[in-house]
Protein backbone atom coordinates (compact mmCIF):
# COMPACT_ATOMS: atom_id res chain seq x y z
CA UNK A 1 30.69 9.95 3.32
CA UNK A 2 31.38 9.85 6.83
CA UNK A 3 27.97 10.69 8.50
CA UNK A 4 26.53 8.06 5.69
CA UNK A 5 29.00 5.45 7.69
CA UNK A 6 28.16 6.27 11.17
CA UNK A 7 24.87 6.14 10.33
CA UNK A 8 25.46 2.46 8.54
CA UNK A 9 27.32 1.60 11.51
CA UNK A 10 23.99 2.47 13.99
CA UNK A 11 22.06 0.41 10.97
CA UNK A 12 24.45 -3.09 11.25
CA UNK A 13 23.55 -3.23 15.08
CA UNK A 14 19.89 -2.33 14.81
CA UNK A 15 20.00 -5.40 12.20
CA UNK A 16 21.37 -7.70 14.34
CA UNK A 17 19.33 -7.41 17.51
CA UNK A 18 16.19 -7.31 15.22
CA UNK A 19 17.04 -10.44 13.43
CA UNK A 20 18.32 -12.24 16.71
CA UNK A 21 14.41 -11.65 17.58
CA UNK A 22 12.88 -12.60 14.41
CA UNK A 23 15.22 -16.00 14.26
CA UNK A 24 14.31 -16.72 17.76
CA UNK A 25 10.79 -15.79 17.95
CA UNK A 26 10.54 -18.44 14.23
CA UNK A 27 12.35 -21.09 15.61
CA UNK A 28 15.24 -20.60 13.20
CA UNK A 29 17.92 -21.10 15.21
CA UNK A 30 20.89 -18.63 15.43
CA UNK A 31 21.38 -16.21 12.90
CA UNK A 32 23.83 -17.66 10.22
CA UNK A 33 26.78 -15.63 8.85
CA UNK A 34 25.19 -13.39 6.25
CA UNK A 35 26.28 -10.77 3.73
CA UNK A 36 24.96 -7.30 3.46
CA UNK A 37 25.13 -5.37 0.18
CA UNK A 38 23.78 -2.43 -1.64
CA UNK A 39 20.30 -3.64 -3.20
CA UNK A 40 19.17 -0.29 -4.24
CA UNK A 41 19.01 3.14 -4.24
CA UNK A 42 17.26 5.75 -5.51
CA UNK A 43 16.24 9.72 -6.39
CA UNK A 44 15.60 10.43 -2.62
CA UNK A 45 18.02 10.00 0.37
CA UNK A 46 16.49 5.91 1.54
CA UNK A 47 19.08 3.17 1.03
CA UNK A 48 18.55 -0.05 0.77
CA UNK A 49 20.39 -2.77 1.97
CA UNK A 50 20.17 -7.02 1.07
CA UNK A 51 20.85 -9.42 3.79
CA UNK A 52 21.25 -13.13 2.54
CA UNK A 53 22.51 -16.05 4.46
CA UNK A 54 21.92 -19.41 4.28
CA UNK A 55 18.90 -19.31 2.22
CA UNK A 56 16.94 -16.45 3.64
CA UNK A 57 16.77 -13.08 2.51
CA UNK A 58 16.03 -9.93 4.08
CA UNK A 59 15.68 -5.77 2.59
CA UNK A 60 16.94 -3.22 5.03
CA UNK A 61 15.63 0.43 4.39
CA UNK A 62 17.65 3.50 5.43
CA UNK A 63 16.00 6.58 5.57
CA UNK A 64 16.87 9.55 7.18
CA UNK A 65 15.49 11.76 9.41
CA UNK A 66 14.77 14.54 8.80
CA UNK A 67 14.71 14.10 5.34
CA UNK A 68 12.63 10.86 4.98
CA UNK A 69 9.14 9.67 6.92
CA UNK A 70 8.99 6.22 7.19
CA UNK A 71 5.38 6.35 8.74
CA UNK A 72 3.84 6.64 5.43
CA UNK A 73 5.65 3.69 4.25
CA UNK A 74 4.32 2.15 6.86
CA UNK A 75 0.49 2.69 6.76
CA UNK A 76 0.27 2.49 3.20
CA UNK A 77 1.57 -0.86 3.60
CA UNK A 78 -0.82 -2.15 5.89
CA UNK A 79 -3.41 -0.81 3.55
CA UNK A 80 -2.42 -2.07 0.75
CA UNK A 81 -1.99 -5.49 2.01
CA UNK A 82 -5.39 -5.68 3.04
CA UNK A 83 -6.21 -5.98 -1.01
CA UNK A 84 -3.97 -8.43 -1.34
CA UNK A 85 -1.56 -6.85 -3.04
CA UNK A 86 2.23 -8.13 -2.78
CA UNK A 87 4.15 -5.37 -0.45
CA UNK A 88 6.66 -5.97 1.70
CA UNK A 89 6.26 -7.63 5.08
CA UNK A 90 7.23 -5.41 7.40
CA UNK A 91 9.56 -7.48 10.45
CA UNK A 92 10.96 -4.81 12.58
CA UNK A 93 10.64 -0.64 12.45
CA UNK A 94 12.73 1.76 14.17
CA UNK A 95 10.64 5.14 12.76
CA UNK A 96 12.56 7.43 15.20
CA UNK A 97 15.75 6.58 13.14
CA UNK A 98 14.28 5.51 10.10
CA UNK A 99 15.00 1.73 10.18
CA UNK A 100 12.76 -1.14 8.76
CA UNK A 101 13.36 -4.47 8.24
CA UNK A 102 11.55 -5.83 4.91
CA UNK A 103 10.46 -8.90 3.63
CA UNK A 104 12.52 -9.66 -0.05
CA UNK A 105 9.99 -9.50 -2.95
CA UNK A 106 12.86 -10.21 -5.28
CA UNK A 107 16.24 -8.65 -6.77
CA UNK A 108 14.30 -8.16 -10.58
CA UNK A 109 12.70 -4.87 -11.14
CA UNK A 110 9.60 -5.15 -14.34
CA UNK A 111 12.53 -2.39 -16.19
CA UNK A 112 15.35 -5.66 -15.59
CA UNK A 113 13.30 -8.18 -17.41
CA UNK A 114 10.95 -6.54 -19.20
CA UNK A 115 10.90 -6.74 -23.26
CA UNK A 116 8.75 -6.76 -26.45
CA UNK A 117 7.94 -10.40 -26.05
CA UNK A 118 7.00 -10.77 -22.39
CA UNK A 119 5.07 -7.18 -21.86
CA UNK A 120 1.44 -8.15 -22.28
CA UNK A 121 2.28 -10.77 -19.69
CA UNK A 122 4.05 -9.19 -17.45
CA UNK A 123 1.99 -5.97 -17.79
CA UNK A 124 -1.49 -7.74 -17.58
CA UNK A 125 -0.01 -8.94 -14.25
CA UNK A 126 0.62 -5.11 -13.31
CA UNK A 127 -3.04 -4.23 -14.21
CA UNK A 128 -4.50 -7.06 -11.68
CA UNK A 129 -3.04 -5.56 -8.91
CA UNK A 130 -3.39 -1.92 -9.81
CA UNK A 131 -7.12 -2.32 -10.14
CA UNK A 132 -6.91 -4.25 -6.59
CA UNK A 133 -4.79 -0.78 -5.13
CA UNK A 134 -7.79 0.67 -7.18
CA UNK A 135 -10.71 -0.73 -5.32
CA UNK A 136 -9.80 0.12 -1.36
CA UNK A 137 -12.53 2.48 -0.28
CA UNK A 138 -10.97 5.79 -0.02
CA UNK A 139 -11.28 5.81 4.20
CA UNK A 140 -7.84 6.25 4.91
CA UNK A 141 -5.75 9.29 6.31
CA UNK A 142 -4.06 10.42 2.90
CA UNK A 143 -3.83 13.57 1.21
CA UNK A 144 -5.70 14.42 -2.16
CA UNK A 145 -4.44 15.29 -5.13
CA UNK A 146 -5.78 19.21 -4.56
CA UNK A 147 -5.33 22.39 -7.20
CA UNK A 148 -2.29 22.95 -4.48
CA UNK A 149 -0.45 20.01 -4.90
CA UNK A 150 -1.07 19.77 -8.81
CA UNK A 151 -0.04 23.09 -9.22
CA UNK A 152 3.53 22.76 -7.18
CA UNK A 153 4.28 20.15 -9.14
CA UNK A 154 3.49 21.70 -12.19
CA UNK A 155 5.21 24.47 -11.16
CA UNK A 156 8.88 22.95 -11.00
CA UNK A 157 9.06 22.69 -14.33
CA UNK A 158 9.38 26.40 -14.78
CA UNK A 159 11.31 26.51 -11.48
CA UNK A 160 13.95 23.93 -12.26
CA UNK A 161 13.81 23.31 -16.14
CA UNK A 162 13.47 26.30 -17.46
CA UNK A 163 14.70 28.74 -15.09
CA UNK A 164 17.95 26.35 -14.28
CA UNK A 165 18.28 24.08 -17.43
CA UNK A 166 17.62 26.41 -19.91
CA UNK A 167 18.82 29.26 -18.04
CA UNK A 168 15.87 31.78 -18.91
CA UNK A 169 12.82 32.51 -16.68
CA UNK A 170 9.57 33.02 -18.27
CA UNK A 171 8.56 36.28 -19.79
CA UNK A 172 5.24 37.75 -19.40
CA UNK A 173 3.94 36.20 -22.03
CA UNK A 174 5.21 32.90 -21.04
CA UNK A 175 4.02 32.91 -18.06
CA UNK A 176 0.33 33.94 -18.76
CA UNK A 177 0.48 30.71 -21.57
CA UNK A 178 2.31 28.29 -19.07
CA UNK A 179 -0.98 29.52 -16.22
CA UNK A 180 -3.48 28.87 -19.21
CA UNK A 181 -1.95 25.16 -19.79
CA UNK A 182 -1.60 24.94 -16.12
CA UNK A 183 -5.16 25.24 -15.27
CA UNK A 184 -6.49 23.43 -18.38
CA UNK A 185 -4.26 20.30 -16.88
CA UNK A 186 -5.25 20.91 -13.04
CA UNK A 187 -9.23 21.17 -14.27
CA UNK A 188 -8.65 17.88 -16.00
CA UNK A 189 -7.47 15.91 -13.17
CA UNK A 190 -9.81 17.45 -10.55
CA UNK A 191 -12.47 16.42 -12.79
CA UNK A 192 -12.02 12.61 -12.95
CA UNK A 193 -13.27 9.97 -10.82
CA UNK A 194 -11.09 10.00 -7.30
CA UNK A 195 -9.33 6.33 -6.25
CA UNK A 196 -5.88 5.61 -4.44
CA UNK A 197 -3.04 6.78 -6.90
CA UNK A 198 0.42 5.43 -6.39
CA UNK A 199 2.08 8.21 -7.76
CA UNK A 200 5.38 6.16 -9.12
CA UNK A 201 3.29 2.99 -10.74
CA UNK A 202 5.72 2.39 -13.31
CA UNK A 203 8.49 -0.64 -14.01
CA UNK A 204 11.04 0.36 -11.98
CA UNK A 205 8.40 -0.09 -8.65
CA UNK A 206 7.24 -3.55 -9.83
CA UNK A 207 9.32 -6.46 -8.89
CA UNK A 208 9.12 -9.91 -10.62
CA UNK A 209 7.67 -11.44 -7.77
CA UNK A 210 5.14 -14.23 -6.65
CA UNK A 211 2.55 -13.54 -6.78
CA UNK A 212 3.38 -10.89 -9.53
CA UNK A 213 4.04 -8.26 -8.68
CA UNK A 214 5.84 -6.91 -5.92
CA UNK A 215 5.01 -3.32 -5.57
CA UNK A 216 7.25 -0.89 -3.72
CA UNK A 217 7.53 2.85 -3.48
CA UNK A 218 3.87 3.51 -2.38
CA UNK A 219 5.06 6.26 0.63
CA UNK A 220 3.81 9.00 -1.28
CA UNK A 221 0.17 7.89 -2.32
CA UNK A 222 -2.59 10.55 -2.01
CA UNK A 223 -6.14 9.70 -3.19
CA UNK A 224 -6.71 11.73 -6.40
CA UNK A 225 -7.57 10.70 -10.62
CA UNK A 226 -8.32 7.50 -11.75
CA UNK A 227 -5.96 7.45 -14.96
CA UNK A 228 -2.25 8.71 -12.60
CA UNK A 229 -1.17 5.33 -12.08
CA UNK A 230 -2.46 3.62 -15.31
CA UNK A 231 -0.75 6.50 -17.32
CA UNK A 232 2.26 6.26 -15.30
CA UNK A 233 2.75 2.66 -16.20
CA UNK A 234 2.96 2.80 -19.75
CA UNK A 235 4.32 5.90 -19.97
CA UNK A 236 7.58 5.31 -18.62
CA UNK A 237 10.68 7.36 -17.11
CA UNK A 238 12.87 5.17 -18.70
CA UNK A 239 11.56 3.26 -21.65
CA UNK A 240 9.26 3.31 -24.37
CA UNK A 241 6.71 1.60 -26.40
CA UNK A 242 4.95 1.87 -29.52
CA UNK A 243 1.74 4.02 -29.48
CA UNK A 244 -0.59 1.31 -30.54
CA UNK A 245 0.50 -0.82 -28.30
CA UNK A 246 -0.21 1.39 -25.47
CA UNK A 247 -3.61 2.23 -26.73
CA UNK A 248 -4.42 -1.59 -26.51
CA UNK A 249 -2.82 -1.99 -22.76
CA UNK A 250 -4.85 0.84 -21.89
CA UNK A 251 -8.40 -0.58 -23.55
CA UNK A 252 -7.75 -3.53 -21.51
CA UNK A 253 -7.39 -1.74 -18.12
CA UNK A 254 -10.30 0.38 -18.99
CA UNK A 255 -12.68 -2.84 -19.71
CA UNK A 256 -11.36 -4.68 -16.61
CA UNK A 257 -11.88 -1.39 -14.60
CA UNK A 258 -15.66 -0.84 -15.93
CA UNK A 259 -15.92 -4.93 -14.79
CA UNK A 260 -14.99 -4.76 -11.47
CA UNK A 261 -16.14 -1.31 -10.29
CA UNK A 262 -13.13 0.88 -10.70
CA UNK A 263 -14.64 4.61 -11.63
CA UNK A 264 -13.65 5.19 -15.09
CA UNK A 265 -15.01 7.38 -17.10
CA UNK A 266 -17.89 5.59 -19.21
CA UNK A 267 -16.85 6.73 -22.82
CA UNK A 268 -13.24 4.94 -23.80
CA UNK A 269 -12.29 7.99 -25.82
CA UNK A 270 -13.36 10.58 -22.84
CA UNK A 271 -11.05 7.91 -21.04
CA UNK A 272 -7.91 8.28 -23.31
CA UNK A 273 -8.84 12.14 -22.96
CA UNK A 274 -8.00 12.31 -19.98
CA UNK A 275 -5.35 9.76 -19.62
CA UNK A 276 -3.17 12.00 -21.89
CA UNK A 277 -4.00 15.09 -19.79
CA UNK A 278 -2.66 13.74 -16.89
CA UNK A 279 0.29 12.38 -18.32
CA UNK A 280 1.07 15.74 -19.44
CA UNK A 281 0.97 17.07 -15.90
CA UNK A 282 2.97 14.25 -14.98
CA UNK A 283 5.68 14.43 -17.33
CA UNK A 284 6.12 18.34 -16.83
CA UNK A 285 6.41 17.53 -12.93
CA UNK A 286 9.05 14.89 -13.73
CA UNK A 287 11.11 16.71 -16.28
CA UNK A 288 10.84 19.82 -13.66
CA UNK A 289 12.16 17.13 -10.65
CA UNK A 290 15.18 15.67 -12.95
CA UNK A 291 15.95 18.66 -13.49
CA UNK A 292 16.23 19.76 -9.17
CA UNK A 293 17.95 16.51 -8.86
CA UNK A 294 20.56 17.64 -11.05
CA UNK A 295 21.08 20.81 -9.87
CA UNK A 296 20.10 21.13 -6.41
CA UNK A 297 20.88 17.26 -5.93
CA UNK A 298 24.27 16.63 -8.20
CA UNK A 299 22.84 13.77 -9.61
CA UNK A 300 22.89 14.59 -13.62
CA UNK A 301 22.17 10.85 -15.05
CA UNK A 302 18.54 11.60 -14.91
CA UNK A 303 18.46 14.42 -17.56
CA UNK A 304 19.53 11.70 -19.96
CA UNK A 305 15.86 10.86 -20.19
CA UNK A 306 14.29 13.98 -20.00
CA UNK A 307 14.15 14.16 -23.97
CA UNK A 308 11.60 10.71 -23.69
CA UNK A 309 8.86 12.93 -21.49
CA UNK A 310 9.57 16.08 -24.08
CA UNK A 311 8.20 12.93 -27.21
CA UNK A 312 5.55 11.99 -24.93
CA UNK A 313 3.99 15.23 -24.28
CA UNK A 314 4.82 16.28 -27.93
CA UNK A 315 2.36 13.31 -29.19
CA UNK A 316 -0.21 14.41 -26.84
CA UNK A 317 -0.20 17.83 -28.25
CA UNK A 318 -0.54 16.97 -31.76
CA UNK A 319 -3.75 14.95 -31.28
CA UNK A 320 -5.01 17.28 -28.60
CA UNK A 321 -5.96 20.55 -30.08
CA UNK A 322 -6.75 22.19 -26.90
CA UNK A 323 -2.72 21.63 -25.87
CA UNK A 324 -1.68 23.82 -29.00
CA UNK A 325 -0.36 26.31 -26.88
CA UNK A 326 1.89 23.84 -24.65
CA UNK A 327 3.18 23.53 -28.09
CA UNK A 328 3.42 27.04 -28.83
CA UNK A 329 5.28 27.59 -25.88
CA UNK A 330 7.72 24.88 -25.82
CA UNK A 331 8.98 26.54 -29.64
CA UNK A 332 9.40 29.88 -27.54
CA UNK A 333 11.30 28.05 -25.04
CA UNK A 334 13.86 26.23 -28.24
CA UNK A 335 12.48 23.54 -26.50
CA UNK A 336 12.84 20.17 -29.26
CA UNK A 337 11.14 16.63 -28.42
């Protein structure tokens, strides 16, 4: 894409002048001949780039103006740092044209290595540092997870699944059930303890890093209910695991959270409550965004795993009486887990 190479072109020399002043200002001597490759991309429009030479290691982000804010990036960082929490290091910004220069936390994602044997590890790891993000007083300048914003997510789902996926708006009586799940959902989220939520805590955010782990993606954090993240991590866009084994993952992050002053709910099964109402929310938001980025966005691949949120919710709704009609309306819909 042309404008994409221009742009990379206006991101090369940025690099070098920044790095001439990081090697100089470290006593590194001159910058060595490097490479520069593709490290990552993802659902949005940022890019990410790896520099490497002679033993050092740098992450370039590319993103966009107008269409991604690097100032939230930014803050968040700080913030979270202050916990101790392994982000990036942040070496050089350019937020007029959407250029930062990142410390490398690693080329393994959690979803690279991750597997039945080294989960409770790895995971226990992930739990530590969410429960670090977890205790920061909530004094910064972020938004709140608000009726508003749960509802527009909520809300592409109908948009984007069902109107474009499917191919058949709601009827009347659709869309009078789809309002009565909606608010059930929104009324459990508003009604649980407040903390710093993530918003994309899951495997594919976590690098295998030291100390474990590296957590990226934070840009969009908002301050809003204590189970988003926790849910979020074992409830994954793009694996699975066995019920039970989640239930135990979850006990564990529950007792560590009562220990250290995290405000979870006090009963463990009032806890799980609401953990599976909010994954609900959250899995009808993400099926509703694959589903933009397919069709607004021309990226299908992400459909593929739409059929894993469909299970998740569907296990919800059989233990959760009060979801009967998500169920209900899902049949309506030929909608199949």
């Amino acid at each position: 894409m042309p404008d994409q190479d221009v742009r990379l072109q206006h991101l090369k020399s940025w690099l070098d002048e920044q790095l001439a002043k990081l090697f100089a200002d470290h006593g590194w001597g001159a910058v060595p001949p490097a490479t520069l490759t593709a490290a990552s991309s993802d659902a949005s429009f940022r890019r990410y780039f790896r520099w490497q030479g002679e033993g050092r290691s740098f992450i370039v982000m590319d993103a966009p103006p107008p269409q991604e804010n690097c100032q939230p990036f930014v803050e968040i960082d700080e913030l979270l740092a202050t916990s101790g929490i392994n982000v990036p290091k942040i070496h050089a910004q350019d937020l007029q044209r959407g250029f930062l220069l990142l410390s490398d936390l690693g080329d393994k994602t959690y979803l690279d290595i991750i597997d039945t044997d080294n989960a409770d590890a790895l995971l226990s790891d992930a739990i530590d540092a969410l429960l670090a993000l977890q205790q920061l007083p909530l004094t910064g300048d972020l938004p709140s997870y608000d009726v508003a914003l749960l509802r527009r997510e909520l809300e592409l789902f109908p948009e984007w699944y069902v109107g474009k996926v499917l191919g058949k708006p709601l009827d009347a009586e659709q869309q009078a059930a789809w309002l009565r799940v909606s608010s059930l959902l929104i009324d459990s989220a508003l009604a649980q303890p407040k903390v710093l939520v993530h918003r994309d805590y899951m495997p594919r955010n976590l690098m295998h890093s030291a100390p474990n782990p590296g957590v990226l993606d934070f840009q969009d954090a908002v301050y809003g209910p204590v189970t988003y993240d926790v849910t979020c991590l074992f409830k994954d866009a793009f694996l699975s695991w066995p019920e039970e084994r989640v239930l135990g993952w979850l006990r564990q992050y529950w007792q560590q959270a009562g220990e250290r002053g995290v405000p979870v709910q006090a009963d463990f099964d009032e806890f799980r409550r609401a953990s599976d109402l909010m994954g609900v929310q959250r899995h009808l938001k993400v099926i509703g965004i694959f589903a933009r980025i397919c069709h607004r966005d021309g990226k299908p691949r992400y459909l593929a795993d739409v059929p894993r949120f469909f299970a998740y919710i569907e296990a919800v709704v059989q233990r959760r009486p009060e979801l009967a009609e998500l169920g209900q309306l899902f049949k309506s819909l030929g909608v199949q887990p």
